[in-house]
C-alpha atoms as a PDB file:
ATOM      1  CA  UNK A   1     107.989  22.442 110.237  1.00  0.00           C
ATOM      2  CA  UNK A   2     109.451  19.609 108.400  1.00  0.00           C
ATOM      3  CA  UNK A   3     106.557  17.466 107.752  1.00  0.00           C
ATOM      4  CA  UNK A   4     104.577  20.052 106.910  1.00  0.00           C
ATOM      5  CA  UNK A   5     107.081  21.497 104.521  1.00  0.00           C
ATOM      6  CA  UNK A   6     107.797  17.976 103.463  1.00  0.00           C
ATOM      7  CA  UNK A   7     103.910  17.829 102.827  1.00  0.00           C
ATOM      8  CA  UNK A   8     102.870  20.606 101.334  1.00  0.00           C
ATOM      9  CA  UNK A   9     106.165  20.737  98.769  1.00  0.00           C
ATOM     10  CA  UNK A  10     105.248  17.215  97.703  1.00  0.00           C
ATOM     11  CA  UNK A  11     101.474  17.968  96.695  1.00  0.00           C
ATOM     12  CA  UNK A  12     102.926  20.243  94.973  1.00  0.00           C
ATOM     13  CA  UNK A  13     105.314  18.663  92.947  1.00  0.00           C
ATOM     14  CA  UNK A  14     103.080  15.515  92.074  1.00  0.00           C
ATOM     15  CA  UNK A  15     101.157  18.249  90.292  1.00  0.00           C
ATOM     16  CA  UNK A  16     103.677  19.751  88.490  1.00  0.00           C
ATOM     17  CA  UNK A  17     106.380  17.177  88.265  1.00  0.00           C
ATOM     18  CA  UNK A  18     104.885  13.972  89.113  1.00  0.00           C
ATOM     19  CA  UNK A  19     106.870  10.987  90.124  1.00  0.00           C
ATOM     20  CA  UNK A  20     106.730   7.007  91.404  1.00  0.00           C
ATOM     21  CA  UNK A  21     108.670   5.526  93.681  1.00  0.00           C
ATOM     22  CA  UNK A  22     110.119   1.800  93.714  1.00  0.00           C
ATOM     23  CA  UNK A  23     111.588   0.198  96.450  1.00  0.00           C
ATOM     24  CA  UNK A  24     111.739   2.526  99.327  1.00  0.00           C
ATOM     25  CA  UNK A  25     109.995  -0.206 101.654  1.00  0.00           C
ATOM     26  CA  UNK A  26     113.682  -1.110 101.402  1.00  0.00           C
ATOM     27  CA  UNK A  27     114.881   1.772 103.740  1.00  0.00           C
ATOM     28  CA  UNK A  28     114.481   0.431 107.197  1.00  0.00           C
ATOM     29  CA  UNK A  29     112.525   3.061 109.843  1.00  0.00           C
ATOM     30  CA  UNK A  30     114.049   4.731 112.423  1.00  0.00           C
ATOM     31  CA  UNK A  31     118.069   2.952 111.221  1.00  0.00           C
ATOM     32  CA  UNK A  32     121.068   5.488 110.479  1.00  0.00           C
ATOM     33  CA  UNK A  33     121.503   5.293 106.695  1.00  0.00           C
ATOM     34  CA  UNK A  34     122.839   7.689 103.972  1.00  0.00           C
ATOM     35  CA  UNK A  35     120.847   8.595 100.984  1.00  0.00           C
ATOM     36  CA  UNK A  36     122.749   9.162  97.621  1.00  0.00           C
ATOM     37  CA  UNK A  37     121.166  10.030  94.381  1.00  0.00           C
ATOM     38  CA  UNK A  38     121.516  11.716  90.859  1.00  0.00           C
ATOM     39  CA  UNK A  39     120.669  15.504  91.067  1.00  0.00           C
ATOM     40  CA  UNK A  40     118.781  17.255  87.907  1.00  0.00           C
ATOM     41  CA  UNK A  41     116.699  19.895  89.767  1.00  0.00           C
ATOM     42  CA  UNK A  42     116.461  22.007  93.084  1.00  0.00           C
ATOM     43  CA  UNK A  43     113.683  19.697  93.929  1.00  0.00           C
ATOM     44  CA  UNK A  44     115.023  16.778  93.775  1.00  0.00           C
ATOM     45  CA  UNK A  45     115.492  16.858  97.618  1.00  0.00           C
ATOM     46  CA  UNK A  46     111.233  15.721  97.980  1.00  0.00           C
ATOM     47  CA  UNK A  47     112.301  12.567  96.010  1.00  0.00           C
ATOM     48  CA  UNK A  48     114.928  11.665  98.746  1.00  0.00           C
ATOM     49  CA  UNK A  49     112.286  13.173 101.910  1.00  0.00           C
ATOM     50  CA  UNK A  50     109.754  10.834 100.738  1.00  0.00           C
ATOM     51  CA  UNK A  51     111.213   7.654 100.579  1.00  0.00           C
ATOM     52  CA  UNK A  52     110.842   7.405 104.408  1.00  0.00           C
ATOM     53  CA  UNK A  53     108.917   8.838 107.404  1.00  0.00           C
ATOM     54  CA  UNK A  54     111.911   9.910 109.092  1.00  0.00           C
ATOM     55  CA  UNK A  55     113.144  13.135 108.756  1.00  0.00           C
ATOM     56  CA  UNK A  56     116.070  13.546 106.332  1.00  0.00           C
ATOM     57  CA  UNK A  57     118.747  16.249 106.669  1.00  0.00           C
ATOM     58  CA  UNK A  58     119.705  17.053 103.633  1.00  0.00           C
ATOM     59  CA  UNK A  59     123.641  18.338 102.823  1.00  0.00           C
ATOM     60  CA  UNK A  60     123.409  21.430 101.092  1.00  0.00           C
ATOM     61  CA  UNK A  61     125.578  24.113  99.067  1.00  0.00           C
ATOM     62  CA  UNK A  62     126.601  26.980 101.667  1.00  0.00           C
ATOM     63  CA  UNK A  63     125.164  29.440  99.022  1.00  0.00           C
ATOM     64  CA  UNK A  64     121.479  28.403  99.604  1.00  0.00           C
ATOM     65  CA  UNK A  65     121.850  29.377 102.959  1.00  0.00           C
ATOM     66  CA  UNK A  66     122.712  33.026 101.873  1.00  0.00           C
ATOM     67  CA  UNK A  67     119.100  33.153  99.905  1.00  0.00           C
ATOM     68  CA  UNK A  68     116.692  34.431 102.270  1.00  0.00           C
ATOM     69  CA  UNK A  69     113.329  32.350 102.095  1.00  0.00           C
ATOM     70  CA  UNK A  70     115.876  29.082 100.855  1.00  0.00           C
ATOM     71  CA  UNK A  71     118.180  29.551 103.528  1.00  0.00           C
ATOM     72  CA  UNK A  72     115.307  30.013 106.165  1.00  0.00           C
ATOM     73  CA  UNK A  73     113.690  27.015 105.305  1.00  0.00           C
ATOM     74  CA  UNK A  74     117.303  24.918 105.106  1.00  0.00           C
ATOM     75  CA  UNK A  75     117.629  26.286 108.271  1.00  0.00           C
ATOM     76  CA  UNK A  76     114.093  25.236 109.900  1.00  0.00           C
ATOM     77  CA  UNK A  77     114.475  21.779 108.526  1.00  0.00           C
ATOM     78  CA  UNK A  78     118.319  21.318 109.796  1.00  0.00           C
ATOM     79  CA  UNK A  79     119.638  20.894 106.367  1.00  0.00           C
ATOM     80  CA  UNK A  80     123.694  21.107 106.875  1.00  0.00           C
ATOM     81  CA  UNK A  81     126.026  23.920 104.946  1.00  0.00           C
ATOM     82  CA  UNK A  82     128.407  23.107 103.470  1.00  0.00           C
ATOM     83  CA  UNK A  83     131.210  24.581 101.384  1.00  0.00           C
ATOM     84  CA  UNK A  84     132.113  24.131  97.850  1.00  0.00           C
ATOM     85  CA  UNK A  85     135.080  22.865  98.251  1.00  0.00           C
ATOM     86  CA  UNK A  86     133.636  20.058 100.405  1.00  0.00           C
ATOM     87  CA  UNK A  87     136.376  20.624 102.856  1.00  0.00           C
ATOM     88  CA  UNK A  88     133.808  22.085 105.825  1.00  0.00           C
ATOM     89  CA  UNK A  89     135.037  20.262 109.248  1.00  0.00           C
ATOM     90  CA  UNK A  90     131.538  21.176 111.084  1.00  0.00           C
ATOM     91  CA  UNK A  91     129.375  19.898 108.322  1.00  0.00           C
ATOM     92  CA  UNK A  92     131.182  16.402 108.236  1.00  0.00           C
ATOM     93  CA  UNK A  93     131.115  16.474 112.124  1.00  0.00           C
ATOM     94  CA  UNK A  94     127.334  17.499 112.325  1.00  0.00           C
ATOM     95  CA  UNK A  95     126.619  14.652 110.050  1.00  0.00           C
ATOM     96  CA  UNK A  96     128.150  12.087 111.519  1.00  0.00           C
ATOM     97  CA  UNK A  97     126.244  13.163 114.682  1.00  0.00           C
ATOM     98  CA  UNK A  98     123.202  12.999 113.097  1.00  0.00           C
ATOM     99  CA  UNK A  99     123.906   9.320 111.906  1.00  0.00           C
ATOM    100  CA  UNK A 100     125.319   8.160 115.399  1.00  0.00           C
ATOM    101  CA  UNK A 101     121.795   8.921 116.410  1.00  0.00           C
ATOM    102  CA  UNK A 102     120.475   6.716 114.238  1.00  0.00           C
ATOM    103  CA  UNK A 103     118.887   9.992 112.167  1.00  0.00           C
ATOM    104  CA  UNK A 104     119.363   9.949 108.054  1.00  0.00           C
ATOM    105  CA  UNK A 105     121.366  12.052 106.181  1.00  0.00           C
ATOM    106  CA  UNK A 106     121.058  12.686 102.352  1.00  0.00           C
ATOM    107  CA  UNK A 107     124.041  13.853  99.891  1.00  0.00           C
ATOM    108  CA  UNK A 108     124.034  14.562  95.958  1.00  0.00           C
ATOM    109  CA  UNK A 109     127.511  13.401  95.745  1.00  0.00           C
ATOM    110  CA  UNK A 110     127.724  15.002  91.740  1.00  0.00           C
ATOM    111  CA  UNK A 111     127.933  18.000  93.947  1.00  0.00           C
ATOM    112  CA  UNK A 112     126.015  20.083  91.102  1.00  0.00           C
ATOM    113  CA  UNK A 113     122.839  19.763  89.184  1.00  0.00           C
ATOM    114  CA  UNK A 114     123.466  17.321  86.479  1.00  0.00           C
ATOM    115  CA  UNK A 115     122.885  19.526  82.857  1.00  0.00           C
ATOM    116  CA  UNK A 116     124.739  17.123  80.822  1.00  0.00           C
ATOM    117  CA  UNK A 117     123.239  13.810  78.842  1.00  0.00           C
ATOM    118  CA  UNK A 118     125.761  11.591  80.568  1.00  0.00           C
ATOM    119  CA  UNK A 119     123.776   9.808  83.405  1.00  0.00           C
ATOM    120  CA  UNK A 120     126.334  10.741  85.805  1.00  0.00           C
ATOM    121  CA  UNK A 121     128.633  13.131  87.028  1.00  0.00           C
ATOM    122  CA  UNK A 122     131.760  11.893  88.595  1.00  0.00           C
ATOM    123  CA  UNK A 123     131.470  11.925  92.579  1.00  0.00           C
ATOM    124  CA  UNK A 124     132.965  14.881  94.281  1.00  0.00           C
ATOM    125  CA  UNK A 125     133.023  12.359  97.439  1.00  0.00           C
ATOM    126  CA  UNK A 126     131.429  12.730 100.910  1.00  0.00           C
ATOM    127  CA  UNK A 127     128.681  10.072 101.192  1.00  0.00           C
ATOM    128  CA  UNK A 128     131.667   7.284 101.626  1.00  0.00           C
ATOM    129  CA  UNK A 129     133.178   9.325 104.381  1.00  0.00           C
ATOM    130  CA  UNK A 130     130.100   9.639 106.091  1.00  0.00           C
ATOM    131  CA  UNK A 131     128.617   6.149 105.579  1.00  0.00           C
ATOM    132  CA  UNK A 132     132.161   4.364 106.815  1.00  0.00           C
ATOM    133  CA  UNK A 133     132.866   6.588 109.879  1.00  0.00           C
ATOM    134  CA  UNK A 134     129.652   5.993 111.117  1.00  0.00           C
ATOM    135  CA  UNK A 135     129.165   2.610 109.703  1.00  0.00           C
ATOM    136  CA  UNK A 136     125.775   3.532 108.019  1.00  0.00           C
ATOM    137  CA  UNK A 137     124.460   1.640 104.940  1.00  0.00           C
ATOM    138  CA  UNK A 138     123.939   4.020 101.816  1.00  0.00           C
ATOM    139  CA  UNK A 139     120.800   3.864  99.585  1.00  0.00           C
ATOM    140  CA  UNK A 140     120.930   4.826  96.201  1.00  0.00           C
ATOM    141  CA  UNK A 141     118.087   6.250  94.834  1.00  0.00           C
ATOM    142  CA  UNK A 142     118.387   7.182  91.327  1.00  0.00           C
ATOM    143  CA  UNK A 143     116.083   8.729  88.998  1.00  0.00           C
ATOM    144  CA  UNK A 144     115.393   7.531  85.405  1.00  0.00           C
ATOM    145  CA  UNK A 145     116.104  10.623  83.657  1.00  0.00           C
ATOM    146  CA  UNK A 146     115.203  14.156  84.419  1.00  0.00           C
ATOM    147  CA  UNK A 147     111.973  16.033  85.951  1.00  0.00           C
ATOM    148  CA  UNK A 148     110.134  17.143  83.182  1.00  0.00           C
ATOM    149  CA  UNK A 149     106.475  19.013  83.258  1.00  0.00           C
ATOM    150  CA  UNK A 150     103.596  17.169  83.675  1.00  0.00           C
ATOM    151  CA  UNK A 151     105.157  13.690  82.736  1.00  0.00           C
ATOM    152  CA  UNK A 152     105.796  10.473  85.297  1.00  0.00           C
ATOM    153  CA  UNK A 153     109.619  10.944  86.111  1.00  0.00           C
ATOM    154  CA  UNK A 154     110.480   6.540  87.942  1.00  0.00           C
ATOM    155  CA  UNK A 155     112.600   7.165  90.701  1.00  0.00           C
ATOM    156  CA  UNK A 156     114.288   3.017  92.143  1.00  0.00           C
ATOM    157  CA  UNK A 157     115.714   3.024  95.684  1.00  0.00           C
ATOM    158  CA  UNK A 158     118.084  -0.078  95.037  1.00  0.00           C
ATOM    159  CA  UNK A 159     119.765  -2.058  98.027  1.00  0.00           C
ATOM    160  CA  UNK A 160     121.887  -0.568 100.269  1.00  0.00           C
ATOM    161  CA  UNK A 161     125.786  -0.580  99.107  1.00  0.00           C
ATOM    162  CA  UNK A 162     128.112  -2.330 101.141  1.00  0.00           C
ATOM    163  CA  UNK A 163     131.206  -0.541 102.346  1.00  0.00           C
ATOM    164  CA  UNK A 164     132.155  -2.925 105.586  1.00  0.00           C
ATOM    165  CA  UNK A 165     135.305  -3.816 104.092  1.00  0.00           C
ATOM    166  CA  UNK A 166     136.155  -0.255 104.687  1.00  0.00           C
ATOM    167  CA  UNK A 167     135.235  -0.067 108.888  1.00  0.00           C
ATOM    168  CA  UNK A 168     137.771  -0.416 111.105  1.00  0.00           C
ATOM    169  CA  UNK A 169     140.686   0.616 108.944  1.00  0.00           C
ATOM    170  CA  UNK A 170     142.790   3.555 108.651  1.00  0.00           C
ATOM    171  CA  UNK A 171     141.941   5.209 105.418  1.00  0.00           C
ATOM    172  CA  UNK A 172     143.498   6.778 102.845  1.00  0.00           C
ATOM    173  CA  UNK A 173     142.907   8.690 100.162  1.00  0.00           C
ATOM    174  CA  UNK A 174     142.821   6.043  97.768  1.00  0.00           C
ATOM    175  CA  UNK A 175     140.585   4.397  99.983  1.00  0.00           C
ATOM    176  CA  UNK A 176     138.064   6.382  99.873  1.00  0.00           C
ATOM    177  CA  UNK A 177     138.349   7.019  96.044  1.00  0.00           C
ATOM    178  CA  UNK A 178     138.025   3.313  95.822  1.00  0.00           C
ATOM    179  CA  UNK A 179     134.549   3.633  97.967  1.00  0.00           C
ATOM    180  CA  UNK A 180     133.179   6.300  95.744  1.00  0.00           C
ATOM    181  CA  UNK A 181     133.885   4.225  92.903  1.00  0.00           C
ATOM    182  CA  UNK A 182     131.900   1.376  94.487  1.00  0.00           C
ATOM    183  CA  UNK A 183     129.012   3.806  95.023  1.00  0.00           C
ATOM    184  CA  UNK A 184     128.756   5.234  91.935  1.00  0.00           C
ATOM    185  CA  UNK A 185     129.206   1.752  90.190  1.00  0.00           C
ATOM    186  CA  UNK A 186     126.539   0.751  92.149  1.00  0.00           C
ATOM    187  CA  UNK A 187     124.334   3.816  91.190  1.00  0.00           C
ATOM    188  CA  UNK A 188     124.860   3.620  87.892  1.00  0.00           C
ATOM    189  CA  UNK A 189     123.940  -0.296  88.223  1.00  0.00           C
ATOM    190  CA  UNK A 190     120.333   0.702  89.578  1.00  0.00           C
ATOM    191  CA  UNK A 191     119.150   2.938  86.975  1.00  0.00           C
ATOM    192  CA  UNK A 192     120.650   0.779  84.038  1.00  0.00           C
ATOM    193  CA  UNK A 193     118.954  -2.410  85.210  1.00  0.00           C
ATOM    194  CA  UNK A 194     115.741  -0.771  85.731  1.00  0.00           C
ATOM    195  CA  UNK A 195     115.831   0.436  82.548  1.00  0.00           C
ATOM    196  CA  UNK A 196     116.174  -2.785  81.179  1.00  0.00           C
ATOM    197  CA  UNK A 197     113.775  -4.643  82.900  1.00  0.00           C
ATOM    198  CA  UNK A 198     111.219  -2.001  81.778  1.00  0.00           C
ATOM    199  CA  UNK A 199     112.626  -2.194  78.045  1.00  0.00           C
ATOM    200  CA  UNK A 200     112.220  -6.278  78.192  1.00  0.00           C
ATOM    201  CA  UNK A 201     108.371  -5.789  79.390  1.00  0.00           C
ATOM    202  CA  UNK A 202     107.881  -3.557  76.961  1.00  0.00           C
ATOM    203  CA  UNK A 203     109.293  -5.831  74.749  1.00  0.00           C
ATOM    204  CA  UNK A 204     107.355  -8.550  76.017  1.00  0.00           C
ATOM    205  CA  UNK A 205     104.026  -6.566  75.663  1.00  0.00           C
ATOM    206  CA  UNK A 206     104.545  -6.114  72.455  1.00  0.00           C
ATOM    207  CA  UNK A 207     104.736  -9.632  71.172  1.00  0.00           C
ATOM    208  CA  UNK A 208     101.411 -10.525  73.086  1.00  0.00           C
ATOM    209  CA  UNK A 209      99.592  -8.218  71.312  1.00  0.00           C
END
């Protein structure tokens, strides 16, 4: 059911919403990671399947579950629930599982759909949990700017964010604020400098010509 949904949802939004990837040779085949990203639209979860063969399961609001064709096909895919408040024991548990089996898990830590002009939300948390207890490396992959219709959205998978100076210790709160921060540093960091190095060839380009 996966691949096939994986498949046929992807055809579909090349059409609609097409989009290139960059860099997901980076993302290592059958290795635990965690998959972080910025979050604009529903869809945004085909961006994150596609940049590897493995199946991803995908953290997702508790609420989609409640929709009936949504929740059956979070279900079918073994997305994981999760509650607002981001407080839900057996969805941290079942993840961690998941990446002690050397299976990939994928987060929006925003924890909402991005309607703002800022290019980030602040992190609700979660993917630094997840990535230190089960000492998993974290991808970013990070669009440059929103979906729109019928235009070439660039999506970069950058490298993956260290957090080993966080294993083996007993964490605290401020600990794991401090890891967020380091992700979404290094989020930010990805988009921004691919946007530049596409503004300088563009530059470039135009004093050849």
């Amino acid at each position: 059911m996966y691949k096939f949904l994986k498949g046929f949802l992807n055809f579909i939004v090349q059409i609609i919403y097409p989009y290139k990837l960059y860099g997901k040779e980076k993302i290592v085949k059958g290795q635990a990671c965690v998959l972080v990203g910025n979050h604009y639209r529903l869809w945004d979860i085909i961006h994150m399947a596609c940049t590897t063969k493995d199946q991803v399961h995908f953290i997702a609001k508790q609420e989609l579950f409640d929709k009936k064709l949504i929740g059956y096909l979070a279900r079918k895919i073994d997305a994981i629930p999760v509650t607002r408040e981001g407080n839900d024991i057996k969805a941290v548990m079942t993840a961690l599982k998941y990446l002690k089996n050397g299976e990939k898990i994928s987060i929006f830590p925003e924890g909402t759909r991005n309607r703002t002009d800022a290019d980030l939300l602040p992190l609700k948390g979660g993917a630094a949990l997840f990535a230190i207890r089960a000492k998993a490396p974290i991808y970013p992959v990070m669009m440059d700017g929103k979906t729109r219709l019928f235009r070439r959205t660039r999506i970069v998978v950058g490298d993956p964010i260290d957090l080993t100076e966080f294993y083996d210790r007993k964490m605290t709160a401020e600990d794991y604020a401090k890891a967020e921060e380091i992700i979404r540093d290094k989020m930010l960091e990805i988009i921004h400098g691919f946007q530049a190095e596409r503004a300088a060839k563009s530059e470039k380009n135009k004093k050849k010509k």
